[in-house]
N, C-alpha and C. Protein backbone atom coordinates (compact mmCIF):
# COMPACT_ATOMS: atom_id res chain seq x y z
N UNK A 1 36.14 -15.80 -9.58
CA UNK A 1 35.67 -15.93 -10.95
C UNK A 1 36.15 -17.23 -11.57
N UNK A 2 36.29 -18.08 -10.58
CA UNK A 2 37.60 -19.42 -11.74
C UNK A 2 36.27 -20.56 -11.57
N UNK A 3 35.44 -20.34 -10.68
CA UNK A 3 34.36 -21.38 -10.68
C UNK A 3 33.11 -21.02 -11.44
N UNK A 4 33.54 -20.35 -12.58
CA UNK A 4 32.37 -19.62 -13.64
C UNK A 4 31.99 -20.48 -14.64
N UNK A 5 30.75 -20.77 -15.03
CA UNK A 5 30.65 -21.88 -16.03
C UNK A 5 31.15 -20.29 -17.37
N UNK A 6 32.21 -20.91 -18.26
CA UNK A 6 32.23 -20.26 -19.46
C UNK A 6 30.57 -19.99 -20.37
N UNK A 7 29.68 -20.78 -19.99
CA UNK A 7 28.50 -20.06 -21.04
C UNK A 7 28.04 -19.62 -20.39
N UNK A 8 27.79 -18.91 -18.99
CA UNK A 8 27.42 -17.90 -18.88
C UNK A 8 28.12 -16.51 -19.07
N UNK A 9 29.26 -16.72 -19.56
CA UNK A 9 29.98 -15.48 -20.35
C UNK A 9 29.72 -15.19 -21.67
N UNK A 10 28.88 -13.99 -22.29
CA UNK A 10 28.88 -14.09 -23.48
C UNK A 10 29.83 -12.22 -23.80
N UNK A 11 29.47 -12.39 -25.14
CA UNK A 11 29.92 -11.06 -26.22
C UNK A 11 29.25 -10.41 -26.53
N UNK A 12 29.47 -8.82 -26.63
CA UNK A 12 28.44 -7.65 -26.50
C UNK A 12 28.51 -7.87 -28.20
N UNK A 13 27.13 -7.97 -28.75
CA UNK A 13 26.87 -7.73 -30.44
C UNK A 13 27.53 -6.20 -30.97
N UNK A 14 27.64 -5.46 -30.65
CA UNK A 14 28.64 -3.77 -30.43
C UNK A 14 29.56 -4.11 -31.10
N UNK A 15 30.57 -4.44 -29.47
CA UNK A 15 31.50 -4.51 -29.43
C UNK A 15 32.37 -5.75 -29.16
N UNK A 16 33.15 -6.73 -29.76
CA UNK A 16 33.65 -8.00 -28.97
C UNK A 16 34.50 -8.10 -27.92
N UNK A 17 35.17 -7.07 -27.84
CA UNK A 17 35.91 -6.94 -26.84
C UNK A 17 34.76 -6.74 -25.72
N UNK A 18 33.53 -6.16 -25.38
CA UNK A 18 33.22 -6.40 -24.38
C UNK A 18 32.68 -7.80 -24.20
N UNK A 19 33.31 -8.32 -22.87
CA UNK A 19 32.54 -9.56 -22.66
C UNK A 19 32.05 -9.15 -20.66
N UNK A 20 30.93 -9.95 -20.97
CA UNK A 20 30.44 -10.02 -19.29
C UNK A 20 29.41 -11.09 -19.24
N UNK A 21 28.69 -11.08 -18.18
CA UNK A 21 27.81 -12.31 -17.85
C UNK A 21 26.43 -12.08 -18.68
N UNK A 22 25.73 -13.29 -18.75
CA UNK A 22 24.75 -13.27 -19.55
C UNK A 22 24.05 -12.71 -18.69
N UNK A 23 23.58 -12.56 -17.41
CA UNK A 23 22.55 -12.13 -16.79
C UNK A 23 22.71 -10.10 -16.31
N UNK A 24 23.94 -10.14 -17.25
CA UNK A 24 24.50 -8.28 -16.89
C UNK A 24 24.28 -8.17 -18.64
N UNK A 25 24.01 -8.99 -19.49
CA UNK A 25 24.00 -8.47 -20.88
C UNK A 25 22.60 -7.45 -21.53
N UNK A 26 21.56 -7.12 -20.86
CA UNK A 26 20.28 -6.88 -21.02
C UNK A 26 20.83 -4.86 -21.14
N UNK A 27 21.12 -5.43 -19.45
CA UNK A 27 21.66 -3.35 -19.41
C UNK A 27 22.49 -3.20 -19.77
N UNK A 28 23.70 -3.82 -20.39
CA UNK A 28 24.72 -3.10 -21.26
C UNK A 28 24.37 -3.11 -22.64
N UNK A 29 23.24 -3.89 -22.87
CA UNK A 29 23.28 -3.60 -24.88
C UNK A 29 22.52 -2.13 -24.74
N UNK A 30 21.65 -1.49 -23.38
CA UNK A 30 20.75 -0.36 -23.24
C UNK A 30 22.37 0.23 -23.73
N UNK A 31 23.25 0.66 -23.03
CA UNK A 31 24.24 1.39 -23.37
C UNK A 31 24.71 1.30 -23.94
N UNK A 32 25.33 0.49 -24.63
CA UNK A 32 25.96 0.14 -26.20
C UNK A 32 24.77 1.18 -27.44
N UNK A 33 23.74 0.20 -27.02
CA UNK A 33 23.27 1.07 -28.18
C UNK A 33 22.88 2.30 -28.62
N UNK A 34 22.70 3.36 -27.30
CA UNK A 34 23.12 4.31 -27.48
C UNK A 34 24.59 4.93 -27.97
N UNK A 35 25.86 4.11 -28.21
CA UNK A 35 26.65 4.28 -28.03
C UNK A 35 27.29 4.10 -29.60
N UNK A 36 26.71 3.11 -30.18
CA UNK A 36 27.21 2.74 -31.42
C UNK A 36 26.22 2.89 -32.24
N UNK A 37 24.73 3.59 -32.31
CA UNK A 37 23.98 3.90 -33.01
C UNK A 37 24.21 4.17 -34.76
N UNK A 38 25.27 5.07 -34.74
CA UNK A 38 25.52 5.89 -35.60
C UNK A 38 26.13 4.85 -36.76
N UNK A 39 27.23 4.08 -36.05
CA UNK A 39 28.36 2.54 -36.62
C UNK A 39 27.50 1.60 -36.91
N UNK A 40 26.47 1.18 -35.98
CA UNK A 40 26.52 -0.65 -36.41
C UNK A 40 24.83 -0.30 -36.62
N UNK A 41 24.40 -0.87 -37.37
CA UNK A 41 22.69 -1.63 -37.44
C UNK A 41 22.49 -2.51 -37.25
N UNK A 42 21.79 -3.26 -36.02
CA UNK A 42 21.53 -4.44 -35.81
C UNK A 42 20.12 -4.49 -36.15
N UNK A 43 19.56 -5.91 -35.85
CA UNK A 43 18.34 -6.26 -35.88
C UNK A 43 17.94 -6.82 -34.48
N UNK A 44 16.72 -6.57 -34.35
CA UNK A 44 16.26 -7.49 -32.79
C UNK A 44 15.61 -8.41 -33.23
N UNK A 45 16.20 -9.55 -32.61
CA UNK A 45 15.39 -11.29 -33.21
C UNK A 45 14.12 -10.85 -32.40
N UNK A 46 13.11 -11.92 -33.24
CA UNK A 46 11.53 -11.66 -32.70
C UNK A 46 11.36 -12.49 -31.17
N UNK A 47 12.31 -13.70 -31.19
CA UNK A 47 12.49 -14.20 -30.12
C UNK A 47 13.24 -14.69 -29.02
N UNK A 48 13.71 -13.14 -28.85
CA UNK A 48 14.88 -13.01 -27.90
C UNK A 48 15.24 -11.59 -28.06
N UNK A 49 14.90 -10.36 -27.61
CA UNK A 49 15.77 -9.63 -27.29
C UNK A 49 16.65 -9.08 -26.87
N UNK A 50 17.49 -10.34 -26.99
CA UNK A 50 19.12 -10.01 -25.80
C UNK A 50 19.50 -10.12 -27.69
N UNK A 51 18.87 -11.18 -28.60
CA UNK A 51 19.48 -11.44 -29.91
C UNK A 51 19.75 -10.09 -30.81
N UNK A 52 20.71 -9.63 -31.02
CA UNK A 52 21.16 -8.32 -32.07
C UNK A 52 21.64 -8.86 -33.39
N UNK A 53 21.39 -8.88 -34.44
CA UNK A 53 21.80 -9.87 -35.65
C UNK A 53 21.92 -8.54 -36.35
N UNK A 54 23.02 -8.49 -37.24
CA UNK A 54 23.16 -7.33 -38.49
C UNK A 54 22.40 -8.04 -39.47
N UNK A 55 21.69 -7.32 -40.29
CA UNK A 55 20.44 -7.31 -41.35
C UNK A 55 21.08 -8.79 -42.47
N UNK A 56 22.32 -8.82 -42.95
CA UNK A 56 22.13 -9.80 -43.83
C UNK A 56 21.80 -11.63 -43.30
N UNK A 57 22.19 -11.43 -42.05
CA UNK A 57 22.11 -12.66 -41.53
C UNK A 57 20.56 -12.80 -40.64
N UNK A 58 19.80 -11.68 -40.95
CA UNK A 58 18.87 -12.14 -39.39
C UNK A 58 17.75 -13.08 -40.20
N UNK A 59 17.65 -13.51 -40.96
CA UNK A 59 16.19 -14.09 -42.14
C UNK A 59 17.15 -15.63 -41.23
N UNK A 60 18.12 -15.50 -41.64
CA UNK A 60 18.52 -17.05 -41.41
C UNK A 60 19.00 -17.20 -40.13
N UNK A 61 18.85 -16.46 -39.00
CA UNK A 61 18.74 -16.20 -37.66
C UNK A 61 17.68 -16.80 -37.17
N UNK A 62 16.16 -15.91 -37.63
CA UNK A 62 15.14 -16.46 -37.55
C UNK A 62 14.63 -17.38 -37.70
N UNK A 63 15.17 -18.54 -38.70
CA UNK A 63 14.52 -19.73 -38.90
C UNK A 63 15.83 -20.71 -38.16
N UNK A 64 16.93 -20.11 -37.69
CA UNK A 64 17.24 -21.22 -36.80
C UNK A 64 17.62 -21.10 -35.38
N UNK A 65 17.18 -19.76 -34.92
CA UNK A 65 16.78 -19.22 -33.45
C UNK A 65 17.13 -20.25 -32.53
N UNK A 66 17.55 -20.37 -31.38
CA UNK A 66 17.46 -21.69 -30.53
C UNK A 66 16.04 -20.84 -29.66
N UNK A 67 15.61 -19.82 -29.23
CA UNK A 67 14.15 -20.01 -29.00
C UNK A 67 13.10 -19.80 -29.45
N UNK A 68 13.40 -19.84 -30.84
CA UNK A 68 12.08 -20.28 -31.84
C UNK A 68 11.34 -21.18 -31.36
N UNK A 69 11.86 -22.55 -30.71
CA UNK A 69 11.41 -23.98 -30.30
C UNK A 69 10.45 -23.80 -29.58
N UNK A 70 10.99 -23.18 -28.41
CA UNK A 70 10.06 -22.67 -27.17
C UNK A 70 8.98 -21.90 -27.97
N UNK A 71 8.39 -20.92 -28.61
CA UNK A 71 7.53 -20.42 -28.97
C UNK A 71 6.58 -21.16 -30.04
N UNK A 72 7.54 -22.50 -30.62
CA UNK A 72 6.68 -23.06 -31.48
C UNK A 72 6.11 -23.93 -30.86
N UNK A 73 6.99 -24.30 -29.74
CA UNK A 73 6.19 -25.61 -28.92
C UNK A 73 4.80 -25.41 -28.66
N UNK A 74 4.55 -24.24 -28.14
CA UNK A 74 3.39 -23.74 -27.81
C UNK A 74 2.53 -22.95 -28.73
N UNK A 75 2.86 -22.79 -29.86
CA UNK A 75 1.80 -22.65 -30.90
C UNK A 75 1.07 -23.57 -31.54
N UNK A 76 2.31 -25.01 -31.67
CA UNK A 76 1.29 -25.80 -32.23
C UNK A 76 1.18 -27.33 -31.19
N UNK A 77 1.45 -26.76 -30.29
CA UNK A 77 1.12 -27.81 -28.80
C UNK A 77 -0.65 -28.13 -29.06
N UNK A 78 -1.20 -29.09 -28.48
CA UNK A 78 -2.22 -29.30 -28.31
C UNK A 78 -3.16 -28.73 -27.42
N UNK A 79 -3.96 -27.80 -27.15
CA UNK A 79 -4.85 -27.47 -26.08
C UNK A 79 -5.32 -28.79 -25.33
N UNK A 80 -5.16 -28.49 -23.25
CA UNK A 80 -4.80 -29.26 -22.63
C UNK A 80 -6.91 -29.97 -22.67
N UNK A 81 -6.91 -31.41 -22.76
CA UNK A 81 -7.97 -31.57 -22.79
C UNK A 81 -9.14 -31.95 -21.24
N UNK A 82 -10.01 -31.27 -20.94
CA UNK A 82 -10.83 -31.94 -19.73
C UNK A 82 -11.52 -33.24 -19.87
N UNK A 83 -11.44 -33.77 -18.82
CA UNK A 83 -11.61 -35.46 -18.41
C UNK A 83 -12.21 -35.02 -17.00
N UNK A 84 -12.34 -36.34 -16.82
CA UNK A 84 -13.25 -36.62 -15.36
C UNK A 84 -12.22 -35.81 -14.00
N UNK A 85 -11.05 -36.20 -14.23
CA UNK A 85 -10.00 -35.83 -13.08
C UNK A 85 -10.10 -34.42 -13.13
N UNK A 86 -9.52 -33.80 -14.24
CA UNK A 86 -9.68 -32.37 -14.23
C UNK A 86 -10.81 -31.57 -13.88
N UNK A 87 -11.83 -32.06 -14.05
CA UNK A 87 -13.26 -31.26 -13.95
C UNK A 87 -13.81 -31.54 -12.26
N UNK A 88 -14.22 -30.23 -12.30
CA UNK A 88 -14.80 -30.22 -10.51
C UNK A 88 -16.51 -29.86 -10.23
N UNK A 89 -16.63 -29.82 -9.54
CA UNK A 89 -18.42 -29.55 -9.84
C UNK A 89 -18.35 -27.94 -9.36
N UNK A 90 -19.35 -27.45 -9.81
CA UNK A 90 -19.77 -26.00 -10.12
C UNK A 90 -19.72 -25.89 -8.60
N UNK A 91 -19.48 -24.69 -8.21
CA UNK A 91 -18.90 -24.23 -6.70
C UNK A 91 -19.96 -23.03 -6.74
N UNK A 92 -21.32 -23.47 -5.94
CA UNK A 92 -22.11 -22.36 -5.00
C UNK A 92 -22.06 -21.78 -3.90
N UNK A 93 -22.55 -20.45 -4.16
CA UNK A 93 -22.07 -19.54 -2.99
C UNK A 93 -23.32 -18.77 -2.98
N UNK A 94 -23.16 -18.18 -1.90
CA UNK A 94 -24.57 -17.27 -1.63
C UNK A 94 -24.48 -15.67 -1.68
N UNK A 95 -23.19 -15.77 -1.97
CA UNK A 95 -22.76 -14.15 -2.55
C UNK A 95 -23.67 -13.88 -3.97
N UNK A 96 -23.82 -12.56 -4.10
CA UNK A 96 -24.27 -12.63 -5.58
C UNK A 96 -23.86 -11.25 -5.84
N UNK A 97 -22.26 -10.58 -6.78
CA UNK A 97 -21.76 -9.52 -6.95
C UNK A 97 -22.51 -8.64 -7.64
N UNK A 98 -23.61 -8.86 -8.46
CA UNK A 98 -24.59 -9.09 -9.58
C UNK A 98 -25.68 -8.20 -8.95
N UNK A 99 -25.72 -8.59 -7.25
CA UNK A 99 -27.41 -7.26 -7.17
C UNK A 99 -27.51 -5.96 -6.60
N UNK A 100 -28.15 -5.86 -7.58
CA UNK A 100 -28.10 -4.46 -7.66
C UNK A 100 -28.97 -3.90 -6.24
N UNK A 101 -29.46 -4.53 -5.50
CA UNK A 101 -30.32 -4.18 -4.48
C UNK A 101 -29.42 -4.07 -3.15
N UNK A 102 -28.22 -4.46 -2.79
CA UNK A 102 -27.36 -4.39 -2.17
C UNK A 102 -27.25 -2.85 -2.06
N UNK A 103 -26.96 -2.53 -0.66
CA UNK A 103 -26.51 -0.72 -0.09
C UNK A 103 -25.34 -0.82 -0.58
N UNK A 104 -25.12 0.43 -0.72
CA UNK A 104 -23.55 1.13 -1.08
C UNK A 104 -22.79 1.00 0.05
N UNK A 105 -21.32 1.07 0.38
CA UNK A 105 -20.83 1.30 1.40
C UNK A 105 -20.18 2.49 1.41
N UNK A 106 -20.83 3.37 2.68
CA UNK A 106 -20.55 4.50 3.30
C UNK A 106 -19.53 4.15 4.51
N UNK A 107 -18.31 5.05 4.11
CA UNK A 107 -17.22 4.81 5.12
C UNK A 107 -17.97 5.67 6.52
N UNK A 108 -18.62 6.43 6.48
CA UNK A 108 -19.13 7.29 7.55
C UNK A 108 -19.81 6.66 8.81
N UNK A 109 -20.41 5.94 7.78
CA UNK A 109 -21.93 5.12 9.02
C UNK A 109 -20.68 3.67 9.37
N UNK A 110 -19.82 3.29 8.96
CA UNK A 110 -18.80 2.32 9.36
C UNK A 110 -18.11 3.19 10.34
N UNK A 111 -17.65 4.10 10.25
CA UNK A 111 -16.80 4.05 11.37
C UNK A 111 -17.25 5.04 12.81
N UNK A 112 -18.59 5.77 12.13
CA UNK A 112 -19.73 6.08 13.59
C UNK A 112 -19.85 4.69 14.38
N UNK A 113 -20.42 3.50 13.83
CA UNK A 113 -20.90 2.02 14.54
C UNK A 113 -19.06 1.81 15.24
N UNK A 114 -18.22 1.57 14.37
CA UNK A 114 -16.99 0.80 14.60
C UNK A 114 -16.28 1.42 15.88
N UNK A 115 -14.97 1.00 16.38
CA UNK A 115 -14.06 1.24 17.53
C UNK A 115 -12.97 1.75 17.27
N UNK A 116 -13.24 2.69 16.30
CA UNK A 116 -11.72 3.53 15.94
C UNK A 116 -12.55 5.00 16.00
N UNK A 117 -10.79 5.56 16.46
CA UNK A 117 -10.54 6.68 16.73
C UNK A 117 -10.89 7.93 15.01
N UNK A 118 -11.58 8.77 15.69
CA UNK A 118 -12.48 9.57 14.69
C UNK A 118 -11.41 11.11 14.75
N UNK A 119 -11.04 11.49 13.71
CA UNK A 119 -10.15 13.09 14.09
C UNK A 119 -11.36 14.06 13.45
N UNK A 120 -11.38 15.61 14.14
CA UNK A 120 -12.31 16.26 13.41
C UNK A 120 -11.40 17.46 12.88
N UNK A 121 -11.75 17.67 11.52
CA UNK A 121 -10.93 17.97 10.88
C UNK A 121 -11.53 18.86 10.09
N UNK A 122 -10.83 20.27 10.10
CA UNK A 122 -11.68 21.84 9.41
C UNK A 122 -12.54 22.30 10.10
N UNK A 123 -12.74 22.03 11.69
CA UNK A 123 -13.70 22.48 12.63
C UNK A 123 -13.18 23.87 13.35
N UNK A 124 -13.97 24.69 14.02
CA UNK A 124 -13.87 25.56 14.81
C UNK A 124 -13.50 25.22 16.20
N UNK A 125 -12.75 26.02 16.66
CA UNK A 125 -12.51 25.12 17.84
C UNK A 125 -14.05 24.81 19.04
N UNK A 126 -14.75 25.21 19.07
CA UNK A 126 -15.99 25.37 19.52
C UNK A 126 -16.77 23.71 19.66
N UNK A 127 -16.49 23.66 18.29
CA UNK A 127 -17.18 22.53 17.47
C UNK A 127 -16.45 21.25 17.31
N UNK A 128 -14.85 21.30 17.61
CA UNK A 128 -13.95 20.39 17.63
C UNK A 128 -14.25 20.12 19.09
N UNK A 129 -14.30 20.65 20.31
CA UNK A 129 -14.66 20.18 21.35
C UNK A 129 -15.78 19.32 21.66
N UNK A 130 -16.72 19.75 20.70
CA UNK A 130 -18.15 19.02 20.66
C UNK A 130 -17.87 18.03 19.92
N UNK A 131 -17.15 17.82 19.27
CA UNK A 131 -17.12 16.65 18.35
C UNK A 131 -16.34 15.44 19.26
N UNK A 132 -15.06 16.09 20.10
CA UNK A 132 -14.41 15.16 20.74
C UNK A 132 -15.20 14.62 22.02
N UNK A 133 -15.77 15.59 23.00
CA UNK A 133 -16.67 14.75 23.61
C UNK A 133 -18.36 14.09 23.45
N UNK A 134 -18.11 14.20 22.17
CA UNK A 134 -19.78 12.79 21.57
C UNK A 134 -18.49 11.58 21.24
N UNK A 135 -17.33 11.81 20.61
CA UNK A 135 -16.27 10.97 20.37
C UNK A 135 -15.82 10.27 21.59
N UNK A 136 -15.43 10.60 23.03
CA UNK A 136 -15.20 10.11 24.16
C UNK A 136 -16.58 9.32 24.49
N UNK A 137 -17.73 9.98 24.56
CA UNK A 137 -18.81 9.39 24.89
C UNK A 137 -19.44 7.99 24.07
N UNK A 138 -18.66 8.10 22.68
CA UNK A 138 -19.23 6.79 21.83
C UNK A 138 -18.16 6.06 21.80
N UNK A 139 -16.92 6.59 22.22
CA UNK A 139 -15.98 5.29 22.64
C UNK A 139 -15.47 4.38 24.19
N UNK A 140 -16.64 5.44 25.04
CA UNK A 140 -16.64 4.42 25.98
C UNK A 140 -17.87 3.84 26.51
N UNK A 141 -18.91 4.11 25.48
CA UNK A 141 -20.41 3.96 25.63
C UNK A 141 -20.61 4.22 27.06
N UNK A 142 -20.02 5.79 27.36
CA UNK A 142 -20.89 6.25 28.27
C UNK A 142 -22.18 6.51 28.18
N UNK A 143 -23.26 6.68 29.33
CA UNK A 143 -24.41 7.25 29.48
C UNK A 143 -24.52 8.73 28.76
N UNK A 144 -25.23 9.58 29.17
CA UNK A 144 -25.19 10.95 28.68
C UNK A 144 -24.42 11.71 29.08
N UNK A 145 -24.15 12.25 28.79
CA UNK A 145 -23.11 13.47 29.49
C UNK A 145 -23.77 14.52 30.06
N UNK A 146 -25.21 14.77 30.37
CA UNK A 146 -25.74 15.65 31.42
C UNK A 146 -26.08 15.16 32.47
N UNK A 147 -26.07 13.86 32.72
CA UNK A 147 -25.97 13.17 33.87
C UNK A 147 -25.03 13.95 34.88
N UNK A 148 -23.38 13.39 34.50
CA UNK A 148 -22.37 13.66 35.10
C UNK A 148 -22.07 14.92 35.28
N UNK A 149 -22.19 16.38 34.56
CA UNK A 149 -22.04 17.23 34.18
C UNK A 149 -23.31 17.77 35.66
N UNK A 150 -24.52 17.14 36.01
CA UNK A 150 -25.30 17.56 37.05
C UNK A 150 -24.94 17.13 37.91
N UNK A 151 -24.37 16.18 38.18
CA UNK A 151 -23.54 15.76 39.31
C UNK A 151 -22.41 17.11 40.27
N UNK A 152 -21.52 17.37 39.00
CA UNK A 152 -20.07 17.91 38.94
C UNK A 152 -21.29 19.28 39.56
N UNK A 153 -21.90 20.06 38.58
CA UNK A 153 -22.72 21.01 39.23
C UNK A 153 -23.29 21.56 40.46
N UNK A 154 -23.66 20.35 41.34
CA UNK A 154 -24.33 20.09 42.36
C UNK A 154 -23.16 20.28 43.49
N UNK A 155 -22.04 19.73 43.10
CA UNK A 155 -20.91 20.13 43.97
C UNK A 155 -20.28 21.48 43.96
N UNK A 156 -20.21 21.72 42.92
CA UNK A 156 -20.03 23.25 42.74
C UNK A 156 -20.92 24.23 43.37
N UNK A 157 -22.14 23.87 43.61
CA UNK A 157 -23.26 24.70 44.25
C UNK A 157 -23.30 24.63 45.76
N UNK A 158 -22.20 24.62 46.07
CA UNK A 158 -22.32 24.28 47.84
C UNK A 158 -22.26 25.83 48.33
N UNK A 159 -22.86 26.46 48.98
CA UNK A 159 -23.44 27.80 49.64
C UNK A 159 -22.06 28.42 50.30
N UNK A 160 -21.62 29.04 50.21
CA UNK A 160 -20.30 29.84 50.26
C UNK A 160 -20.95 31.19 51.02
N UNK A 161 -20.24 30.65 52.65
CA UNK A 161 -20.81 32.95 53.58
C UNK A 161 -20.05 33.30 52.81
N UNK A 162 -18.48 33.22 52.39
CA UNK A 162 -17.70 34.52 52.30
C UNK A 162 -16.71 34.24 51.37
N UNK A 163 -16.15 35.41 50.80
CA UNK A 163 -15.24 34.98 49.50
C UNK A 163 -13.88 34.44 50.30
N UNK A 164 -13.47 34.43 51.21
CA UNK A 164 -12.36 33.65 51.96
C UNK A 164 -12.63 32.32 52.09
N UNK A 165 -14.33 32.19 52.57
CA UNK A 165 -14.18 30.61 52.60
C UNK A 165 -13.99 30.11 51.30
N UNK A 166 -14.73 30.55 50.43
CA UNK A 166 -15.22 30.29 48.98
C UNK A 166 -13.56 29.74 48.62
N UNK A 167 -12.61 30.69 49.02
CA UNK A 167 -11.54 30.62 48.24
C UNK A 167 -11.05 29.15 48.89
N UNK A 168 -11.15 29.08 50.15
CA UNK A 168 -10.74 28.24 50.95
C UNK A 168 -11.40 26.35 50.36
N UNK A 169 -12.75 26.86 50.39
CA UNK A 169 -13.51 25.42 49.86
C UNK A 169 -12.80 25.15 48.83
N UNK A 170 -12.47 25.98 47.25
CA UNK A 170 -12.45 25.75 45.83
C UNK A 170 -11.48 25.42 46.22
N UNK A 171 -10.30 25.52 46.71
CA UNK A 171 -8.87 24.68 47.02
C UNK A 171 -9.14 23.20 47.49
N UNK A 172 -9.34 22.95 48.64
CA UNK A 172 -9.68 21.92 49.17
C UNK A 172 -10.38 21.00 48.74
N UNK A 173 -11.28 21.78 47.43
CA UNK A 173 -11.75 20.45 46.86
C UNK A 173 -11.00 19.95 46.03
N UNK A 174 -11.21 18.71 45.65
CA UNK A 174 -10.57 18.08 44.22
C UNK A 174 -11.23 18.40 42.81
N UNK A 175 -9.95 18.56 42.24
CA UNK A 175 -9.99 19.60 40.80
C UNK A 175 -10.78 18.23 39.69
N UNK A 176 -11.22 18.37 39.33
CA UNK A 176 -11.58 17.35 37.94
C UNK A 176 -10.54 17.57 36.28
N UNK A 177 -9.61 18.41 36.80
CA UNK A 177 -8.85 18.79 35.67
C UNK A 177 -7.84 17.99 36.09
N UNK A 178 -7.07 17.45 34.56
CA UNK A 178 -5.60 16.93 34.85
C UNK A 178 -4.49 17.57 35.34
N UNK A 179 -3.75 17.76 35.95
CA UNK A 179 -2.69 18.29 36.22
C UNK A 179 -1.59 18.18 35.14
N UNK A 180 -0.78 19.01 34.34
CA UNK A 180 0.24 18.73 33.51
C UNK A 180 0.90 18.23 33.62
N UNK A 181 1.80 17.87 32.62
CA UNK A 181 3.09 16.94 32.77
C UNK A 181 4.39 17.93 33.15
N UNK A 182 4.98 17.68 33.69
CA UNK A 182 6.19 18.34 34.31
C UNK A 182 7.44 17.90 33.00
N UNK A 183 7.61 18.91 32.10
CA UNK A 183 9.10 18.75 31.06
C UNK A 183 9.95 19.13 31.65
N UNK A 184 10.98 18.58 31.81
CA UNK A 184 12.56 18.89 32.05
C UNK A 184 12.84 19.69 31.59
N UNK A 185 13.04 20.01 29.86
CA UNK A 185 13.39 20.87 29.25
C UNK A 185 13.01 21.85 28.46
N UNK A 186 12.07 22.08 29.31
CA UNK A 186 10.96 23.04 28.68
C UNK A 186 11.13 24.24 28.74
N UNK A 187 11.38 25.30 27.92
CA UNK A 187 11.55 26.31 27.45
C UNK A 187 10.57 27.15 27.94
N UNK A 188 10.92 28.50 29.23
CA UNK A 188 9.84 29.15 29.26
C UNK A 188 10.18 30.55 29.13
């Protein structure tokens, strides 16, 4: 604290004994003034509310404010004037926010066309299945799905003498289902 410029230390309008930094003075007058409500009446300068003035002095507060200046500068400053430098030429565009003939945008038909992932949501499970594979099928722009599905069929239809072989073939073939993941710590 020894490399402190002294004006950034000021005095709580309250109380004088409190002193702290000007940039901690904002939230302690919040608490002060709850605090001394009842004792002191201040005034709030019009230009500066860190400024607390008791009533007989604030008329002559106001007319010698140190940021009165700043607020007068700019009341009776000059409006900044355009010249050749300042001025740019009118900037065309072929947007026009203005017509009314323009479609609405439907998030729906955006993200049917687009490459994001679609969730179906309040479906039956029936219908959540149907939804996820038209969803697989429009995200890998597969063909139809009765194509493959007659394919998978056609193998399935291989002529079986006897329920031993039958059992025997359906093993031996390869499953089209994933196999699970194997958890370590899986609870059964």
């Amino acid at each position: 604290m020894d490399n402190m410029n002294p004006n950034d230390m000021v005095l709580c309008p309250y109380n004088k004994a409190h002193k702290m930094l000007r940039k901690k003075l904002q939230q302690h007058l919040i608490k002060c003034r709850v605090y001394y409500k009842d004792e002191i009446e201040l005034l709030v300068c019009p230009f500066n509310k860190a400024h607390l003035i008791p009533e007989p002095e604030y008329v002559q507060h106001t007319k010698s404010c140190i940021d009165r200046r700043i607020i007068a500068h700019y009341q009776h400053s000059a409006p900044a004037e355009l010249n050749e430098e300042t001025r740019h030429a009118k900037i065309e565009s072929e947007e026009n926010w203005d017509d009314e003939d323009a479609p609405d945008y439907n998030p729906e038909v955006y993200v049917a066309t687009a490459n994001v992932v679609r969730e179906a949501k309040g479906l039956f499970p029936s219908q959540r299945k149907a939804f996820a594979k038209e969803e697989r099928k429009r995200l890998l722009n597969e063909g139809s799905d009765d194509d493959r599905d007659h394919d998978h069929d056609q193998v399935k239809k291989v002529p079986a003498k006897s329920t031993t072989s039958r059992i025997s073939s359906s093993s031996s073939s390869t499953s089209h289902r994933a196999t699970p993941y194997n958890v370590a710590n899986r609870r059964r």
